[in-house]
Structures are given as C-alpha cells and as structure tokens.
C-alpha atoms as a PDB file:
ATOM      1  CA  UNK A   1     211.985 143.523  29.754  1.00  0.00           C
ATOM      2  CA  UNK A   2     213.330 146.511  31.008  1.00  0.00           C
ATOM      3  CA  UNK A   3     211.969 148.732  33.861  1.00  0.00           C
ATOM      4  CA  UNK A   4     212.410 151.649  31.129  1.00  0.00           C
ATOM      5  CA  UNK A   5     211.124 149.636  28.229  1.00  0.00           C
ATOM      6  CA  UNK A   6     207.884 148.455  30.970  1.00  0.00           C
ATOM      7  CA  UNK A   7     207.466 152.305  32.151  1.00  0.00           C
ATOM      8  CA  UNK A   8     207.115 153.207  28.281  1.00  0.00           C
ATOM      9  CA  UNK A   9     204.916 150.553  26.918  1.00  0.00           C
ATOM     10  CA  UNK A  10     202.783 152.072  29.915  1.00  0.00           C
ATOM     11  CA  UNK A  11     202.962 155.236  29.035  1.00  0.00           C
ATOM     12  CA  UNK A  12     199.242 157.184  28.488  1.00  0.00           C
ATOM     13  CA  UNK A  13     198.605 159.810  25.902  1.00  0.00           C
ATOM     14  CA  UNK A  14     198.095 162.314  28.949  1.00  0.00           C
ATOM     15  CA  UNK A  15     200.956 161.533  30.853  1.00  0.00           C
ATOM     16  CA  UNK A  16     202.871 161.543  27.198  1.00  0.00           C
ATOM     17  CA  UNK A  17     201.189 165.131  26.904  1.00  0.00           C
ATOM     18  CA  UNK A  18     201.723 166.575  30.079  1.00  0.00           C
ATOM     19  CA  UNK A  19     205.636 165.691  29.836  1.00  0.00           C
ATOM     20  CA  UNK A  20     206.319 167.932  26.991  1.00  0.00           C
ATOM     21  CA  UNK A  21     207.815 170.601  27.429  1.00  0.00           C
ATOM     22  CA  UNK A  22     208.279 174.909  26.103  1.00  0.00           C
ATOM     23  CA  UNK A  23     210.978 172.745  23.700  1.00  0.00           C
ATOM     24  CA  UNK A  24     208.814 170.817  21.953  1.00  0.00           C
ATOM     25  CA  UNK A  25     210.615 167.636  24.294  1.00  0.00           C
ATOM     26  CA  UNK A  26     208.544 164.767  25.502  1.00  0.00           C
ATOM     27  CA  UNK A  27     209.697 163.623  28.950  1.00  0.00           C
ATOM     28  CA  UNK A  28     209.683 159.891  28.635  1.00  0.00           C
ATOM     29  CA  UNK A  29     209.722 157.978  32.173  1.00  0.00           C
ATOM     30  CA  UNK A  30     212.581 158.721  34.944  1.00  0.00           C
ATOM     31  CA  UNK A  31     215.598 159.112  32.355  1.00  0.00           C
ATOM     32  CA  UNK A  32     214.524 160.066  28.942  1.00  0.00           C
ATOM     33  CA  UNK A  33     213.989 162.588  26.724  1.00  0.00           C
ATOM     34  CA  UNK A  34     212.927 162.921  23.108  1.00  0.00           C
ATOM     35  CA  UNK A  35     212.625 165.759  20.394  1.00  0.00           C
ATOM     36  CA  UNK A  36     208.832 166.248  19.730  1.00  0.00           C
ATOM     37  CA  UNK A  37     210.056 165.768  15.997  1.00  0.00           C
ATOM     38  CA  UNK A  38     211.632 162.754  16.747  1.00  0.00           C
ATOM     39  CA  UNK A  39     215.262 163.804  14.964  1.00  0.00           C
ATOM     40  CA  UNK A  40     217.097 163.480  19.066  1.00  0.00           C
ATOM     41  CA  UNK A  41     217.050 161.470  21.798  1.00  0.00           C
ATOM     42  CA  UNK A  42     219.160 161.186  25.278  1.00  0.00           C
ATOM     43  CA  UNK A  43     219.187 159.023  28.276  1.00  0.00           C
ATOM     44  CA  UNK A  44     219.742 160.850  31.150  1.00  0.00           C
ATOM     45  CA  UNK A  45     222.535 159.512  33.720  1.00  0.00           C
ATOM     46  CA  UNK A  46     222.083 161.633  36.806  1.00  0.00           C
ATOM     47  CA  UNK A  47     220.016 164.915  35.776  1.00  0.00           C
ATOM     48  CA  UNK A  48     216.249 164.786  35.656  1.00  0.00           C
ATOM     49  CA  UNK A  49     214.454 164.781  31.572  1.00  0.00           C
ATOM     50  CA  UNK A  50     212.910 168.565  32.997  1.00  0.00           C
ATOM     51  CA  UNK A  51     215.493 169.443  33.967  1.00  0.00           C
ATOM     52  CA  UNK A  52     218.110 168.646  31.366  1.00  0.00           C
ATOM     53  CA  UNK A  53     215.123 169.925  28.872  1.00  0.00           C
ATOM     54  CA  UNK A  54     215.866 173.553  30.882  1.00  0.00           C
ATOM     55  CA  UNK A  55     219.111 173.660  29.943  1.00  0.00           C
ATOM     56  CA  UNK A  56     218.783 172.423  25.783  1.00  0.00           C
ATOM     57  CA  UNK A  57     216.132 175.261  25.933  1.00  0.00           C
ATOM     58  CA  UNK A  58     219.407 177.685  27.958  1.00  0.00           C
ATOM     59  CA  UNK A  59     221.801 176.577  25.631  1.00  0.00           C
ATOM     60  CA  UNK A  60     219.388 177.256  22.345  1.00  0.00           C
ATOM     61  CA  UNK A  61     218.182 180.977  23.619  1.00  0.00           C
ATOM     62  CA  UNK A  62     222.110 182.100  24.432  1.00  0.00           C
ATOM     63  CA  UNK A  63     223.265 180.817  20.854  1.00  0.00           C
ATOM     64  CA  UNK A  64     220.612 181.258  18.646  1.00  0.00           C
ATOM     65  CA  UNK A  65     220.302 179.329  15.466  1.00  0.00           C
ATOM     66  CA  UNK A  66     217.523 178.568  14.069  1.00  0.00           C
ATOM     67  CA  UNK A  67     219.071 176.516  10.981  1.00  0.00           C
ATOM     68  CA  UNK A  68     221.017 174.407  13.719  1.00  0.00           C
ATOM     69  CA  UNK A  69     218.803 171.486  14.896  1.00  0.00           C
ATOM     70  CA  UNK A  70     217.951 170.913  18.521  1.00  0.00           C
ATOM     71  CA  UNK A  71     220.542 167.541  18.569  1.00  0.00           C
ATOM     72  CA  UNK A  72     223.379 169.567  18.274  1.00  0.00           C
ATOM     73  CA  UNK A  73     222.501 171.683  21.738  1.00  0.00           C
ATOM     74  CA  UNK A  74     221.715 168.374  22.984  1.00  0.00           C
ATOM     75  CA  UNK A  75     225.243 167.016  22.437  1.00  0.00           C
ATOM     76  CA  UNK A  76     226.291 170.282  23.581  1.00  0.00           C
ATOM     77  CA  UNK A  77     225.017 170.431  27.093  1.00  0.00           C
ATOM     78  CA  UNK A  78     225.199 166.268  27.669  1.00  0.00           C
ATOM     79  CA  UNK A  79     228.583 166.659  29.315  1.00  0.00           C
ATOM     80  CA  UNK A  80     227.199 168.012  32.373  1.00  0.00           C
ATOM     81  CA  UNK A  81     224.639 164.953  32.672  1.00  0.00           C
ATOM     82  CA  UNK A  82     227.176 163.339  35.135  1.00  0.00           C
ATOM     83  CA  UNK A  83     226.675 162.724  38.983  1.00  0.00           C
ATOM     84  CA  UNK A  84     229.855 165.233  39.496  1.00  0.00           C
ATOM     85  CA  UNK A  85     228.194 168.065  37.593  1.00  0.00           C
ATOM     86  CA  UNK A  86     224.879 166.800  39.025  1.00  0.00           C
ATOM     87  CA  UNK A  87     223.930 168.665  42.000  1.00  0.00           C
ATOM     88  CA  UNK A  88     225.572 172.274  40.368  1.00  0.00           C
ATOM     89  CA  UNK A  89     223.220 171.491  37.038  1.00  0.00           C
ATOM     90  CA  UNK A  90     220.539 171.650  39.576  1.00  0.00           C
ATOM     91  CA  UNK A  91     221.399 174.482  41.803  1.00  0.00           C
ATOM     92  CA  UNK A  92     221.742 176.653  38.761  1.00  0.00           C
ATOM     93  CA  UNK A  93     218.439 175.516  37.053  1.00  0.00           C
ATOM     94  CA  UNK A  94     216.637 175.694  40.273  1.00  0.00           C
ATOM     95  CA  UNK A  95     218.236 179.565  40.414  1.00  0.00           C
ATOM     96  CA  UNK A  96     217.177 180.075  36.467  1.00  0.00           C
ATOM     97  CA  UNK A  97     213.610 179.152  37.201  1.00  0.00           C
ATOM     98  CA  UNK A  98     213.268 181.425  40.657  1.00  0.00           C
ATOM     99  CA  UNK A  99     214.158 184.136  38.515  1.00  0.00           C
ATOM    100  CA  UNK A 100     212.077 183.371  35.461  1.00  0.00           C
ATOM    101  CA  UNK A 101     208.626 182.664  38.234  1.00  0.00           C
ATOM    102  CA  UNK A 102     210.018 186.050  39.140  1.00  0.00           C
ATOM    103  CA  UNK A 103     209.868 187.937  36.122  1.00  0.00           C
ATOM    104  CA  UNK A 104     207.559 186.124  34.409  1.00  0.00           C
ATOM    105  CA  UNK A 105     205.223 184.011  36.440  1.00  0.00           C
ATOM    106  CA  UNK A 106     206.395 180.380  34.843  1.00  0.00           C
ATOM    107  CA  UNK A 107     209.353 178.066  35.063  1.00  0.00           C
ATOM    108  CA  UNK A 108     212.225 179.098  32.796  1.00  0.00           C
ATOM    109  CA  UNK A 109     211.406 176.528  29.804  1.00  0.00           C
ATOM    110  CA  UNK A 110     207.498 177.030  30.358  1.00  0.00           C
ATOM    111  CA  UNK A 111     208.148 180.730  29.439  1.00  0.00           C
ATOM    112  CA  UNK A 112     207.079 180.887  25.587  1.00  0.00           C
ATOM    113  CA  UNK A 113     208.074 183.787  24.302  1.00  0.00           C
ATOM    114  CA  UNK A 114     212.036 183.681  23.492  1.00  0.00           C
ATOM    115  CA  UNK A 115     211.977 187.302  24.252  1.00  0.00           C
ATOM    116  CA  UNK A 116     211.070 186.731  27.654  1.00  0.00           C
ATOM    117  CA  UNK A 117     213.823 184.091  28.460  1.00  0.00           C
ATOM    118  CA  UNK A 118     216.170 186.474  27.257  1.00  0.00           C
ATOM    119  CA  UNK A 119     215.118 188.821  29.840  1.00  0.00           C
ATOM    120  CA  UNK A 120     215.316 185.980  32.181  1.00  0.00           C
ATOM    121  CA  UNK A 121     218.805 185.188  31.410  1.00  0.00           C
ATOM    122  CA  UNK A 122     220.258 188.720  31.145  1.00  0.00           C
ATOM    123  CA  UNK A 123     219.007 189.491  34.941  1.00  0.00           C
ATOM    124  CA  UNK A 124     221.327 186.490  35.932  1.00  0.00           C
ATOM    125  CA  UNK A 125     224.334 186.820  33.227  1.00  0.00           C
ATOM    126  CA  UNK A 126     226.962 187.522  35.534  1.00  0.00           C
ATOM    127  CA  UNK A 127     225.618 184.445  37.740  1.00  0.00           C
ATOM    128  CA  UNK A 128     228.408 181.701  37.788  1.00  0.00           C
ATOM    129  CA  UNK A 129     225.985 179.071  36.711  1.00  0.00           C
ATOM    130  CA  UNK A 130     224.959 181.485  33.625  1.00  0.00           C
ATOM    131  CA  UNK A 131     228.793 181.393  32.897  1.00  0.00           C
ATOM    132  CA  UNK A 132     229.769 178.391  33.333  1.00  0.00           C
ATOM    133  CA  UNK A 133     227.011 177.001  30.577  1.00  0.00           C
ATOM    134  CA  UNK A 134     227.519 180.667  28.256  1.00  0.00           C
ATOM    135  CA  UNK A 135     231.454 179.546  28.220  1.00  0.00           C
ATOM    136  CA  UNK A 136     230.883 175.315  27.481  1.00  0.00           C
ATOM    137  CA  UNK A 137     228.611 176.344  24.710  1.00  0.00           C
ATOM    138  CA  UNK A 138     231.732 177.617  22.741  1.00  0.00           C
ATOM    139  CA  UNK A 139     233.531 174.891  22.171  1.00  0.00           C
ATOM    140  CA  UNK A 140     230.368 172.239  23.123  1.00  0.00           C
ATOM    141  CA  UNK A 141     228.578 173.676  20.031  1.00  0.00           C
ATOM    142  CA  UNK A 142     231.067 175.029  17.643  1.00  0.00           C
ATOM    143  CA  UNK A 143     233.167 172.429  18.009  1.00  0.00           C
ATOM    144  CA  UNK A 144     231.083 170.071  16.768  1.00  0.00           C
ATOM    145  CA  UNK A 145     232.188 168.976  13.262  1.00  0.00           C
ATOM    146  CA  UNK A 146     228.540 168.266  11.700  1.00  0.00           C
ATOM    147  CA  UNK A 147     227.861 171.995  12.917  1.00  0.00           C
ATOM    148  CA  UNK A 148     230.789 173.766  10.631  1.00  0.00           C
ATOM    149  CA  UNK A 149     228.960 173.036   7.121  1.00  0.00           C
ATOM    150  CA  UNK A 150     225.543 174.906   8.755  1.00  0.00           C
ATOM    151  CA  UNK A 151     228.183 178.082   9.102  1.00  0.00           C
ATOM    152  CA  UNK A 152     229.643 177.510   6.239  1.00  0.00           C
ATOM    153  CA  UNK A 153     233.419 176.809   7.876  1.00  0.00           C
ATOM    154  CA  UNK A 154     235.140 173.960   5.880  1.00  0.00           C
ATOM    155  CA  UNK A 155     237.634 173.509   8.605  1.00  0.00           C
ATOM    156  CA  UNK A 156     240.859 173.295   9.091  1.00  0.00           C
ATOM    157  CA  UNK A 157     243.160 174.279   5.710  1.00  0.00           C
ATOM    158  CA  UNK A 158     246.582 173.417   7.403  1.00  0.00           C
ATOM    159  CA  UNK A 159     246.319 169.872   6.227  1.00  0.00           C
ATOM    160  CA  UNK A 160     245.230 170.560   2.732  1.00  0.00           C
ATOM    161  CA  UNK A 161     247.872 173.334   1.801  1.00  0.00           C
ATOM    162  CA  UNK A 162     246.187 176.119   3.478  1.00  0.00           C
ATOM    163  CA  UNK A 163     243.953 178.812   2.770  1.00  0.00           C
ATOM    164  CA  UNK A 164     245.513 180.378  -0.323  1.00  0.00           C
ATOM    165  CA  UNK A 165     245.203 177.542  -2.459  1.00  0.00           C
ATOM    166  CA  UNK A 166     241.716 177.059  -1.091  1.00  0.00           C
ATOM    167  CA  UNK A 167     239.473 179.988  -1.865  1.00  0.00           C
ATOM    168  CA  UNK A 168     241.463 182.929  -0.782  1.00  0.00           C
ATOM    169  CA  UNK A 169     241.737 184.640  -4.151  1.00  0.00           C
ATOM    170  CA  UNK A 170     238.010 183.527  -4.701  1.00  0.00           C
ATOM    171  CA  UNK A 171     236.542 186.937  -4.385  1.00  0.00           C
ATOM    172  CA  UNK A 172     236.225 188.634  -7.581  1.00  0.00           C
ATOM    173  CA  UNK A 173     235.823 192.299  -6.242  1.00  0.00           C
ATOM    174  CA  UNK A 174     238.976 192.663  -4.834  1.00  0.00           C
ATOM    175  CA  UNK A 175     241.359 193.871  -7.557  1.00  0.00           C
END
C-alpha cells in the first residue's frame, strides 16, 4: 500500500472538511486534489493541493464560464505544476493572497464573493505573475478541444471544404 493510498484511508471527516476549499476542492493528503462534485481530480507534482486550488479558482474568476466545468481550468493551469514553474507558482500566489488579506481580510481563494476576487486581481493586473497566468489561459483553455462545442466553435473548416459549404449562407436574414 501506498503512502498516499495509507494517508487517505486515514483520512477523518474533519480533516476531509477543513481541506476544502472557496472552490468547492477537497485537499486530499500532501499531493491531491479533488472537485467537491467529484467530476476532476489531479495529483500534484511539485505545487502544494492549496495552492494549486488558488490558481483553478485565478484561472476560473479571469475567464468566467459558468457552463464550462471546473476540469477544464484544471487542465488549463496543470502545466505549471512542474518543479521549474514551481517556486514562480508560489511567489505569485503568495503575492495574490498578500493582496487579497489586504483588501479583503482572507486568503485569495477563501474570499467568497467573486466580486471581491475581482477586485483582488485588478489591483495586481499589470503584476507579471497576473500576466503570465491571464496570457496561458488563452490557449490553456480555449484550446482545449472538449471546450469548443460549450462555445459553440465546430473547429477548424479547412479540412472539410471550408466555411462556405459549412454554414456560411445559413443565416436567413441576410438577403
């Protein structure tokens, strides 16, 4: 058996309780994290379950979706679970929650109100850190394939003839 698998067979109801988090995550032992509804889980390589639950809860209050589940900002912000991204992952949530105990007298996911994390992150958008997860969120979310259908983007037409075989003409109020 596993130390993992031992830590989470050992696991009480109030230590499962006081590991979730403003995302509805449950912090399970040193490396993982779950979705309170069960639909996403991640190991964790070299960030810590709080803190990688800080930046799903970024990445979802900077894009805004609420018809896109929390797996896909999951898979969106995993890249920068690595031991080179490491130590600038924690920097910059270590930054985001100074300023949201600033403003708002909790750590940045403890803050409930989506309102108020806005705030948070507006007072530090021209922060490098800010940028550097605003910009990986572009492609790291919209260029997820299983995302396109929620937007209603069928992808690519170059390989099926294009788009003017393929719904360009569909709108009946133009002429």
């Amino acid at each position: 058996m596993s130390t993992q698998t031992k830590s989470l067979r050992t696991l009480t109801r109030r230590e499962l309780l006081k590991g979730t988090t403003a995302l509805g995550a449950f912090v399970l032992g040193a490396s993982y994290i779950a979705g309170a509804d069960g639909a996403w889980a991640a190991e964790l390589e070299a960030l810590k379950p709080e803190s990688f639950a800080t930046l799903v809860q970024m990445a979802r209050d900077i894009y805004p979706h609420d018809r896109v589940a929390d797996e896909f900002y999951v898979a969106a912000v995993k890249g920068y679970d690595t031991a080179d991204n490491a130590e600038g992952i924690k920097a910059g949530i270590a930054a985001l929650n100074a300023s949201a105990n600033e403003m708002k007298g909790a750590d940045y996911a403890a803050v409930g109100w989506e309102r108020d994390r806005v705030d948070v992150l507006r007072s530090m958008e021209d922060d490098p850190f800010f940028q550097r997860i605003r910009g990986g969120l572009v492609t790291g979310l919209y260029n997820q394939k299983a995302v396109w259908p929620i937007f209603g983007y069928e992808g690519e037409s170059f390989s099926k003839g294009g788009y003017i075989n393929r719904g360009f003409d569909d709108i009946s109020w133009i002429g």
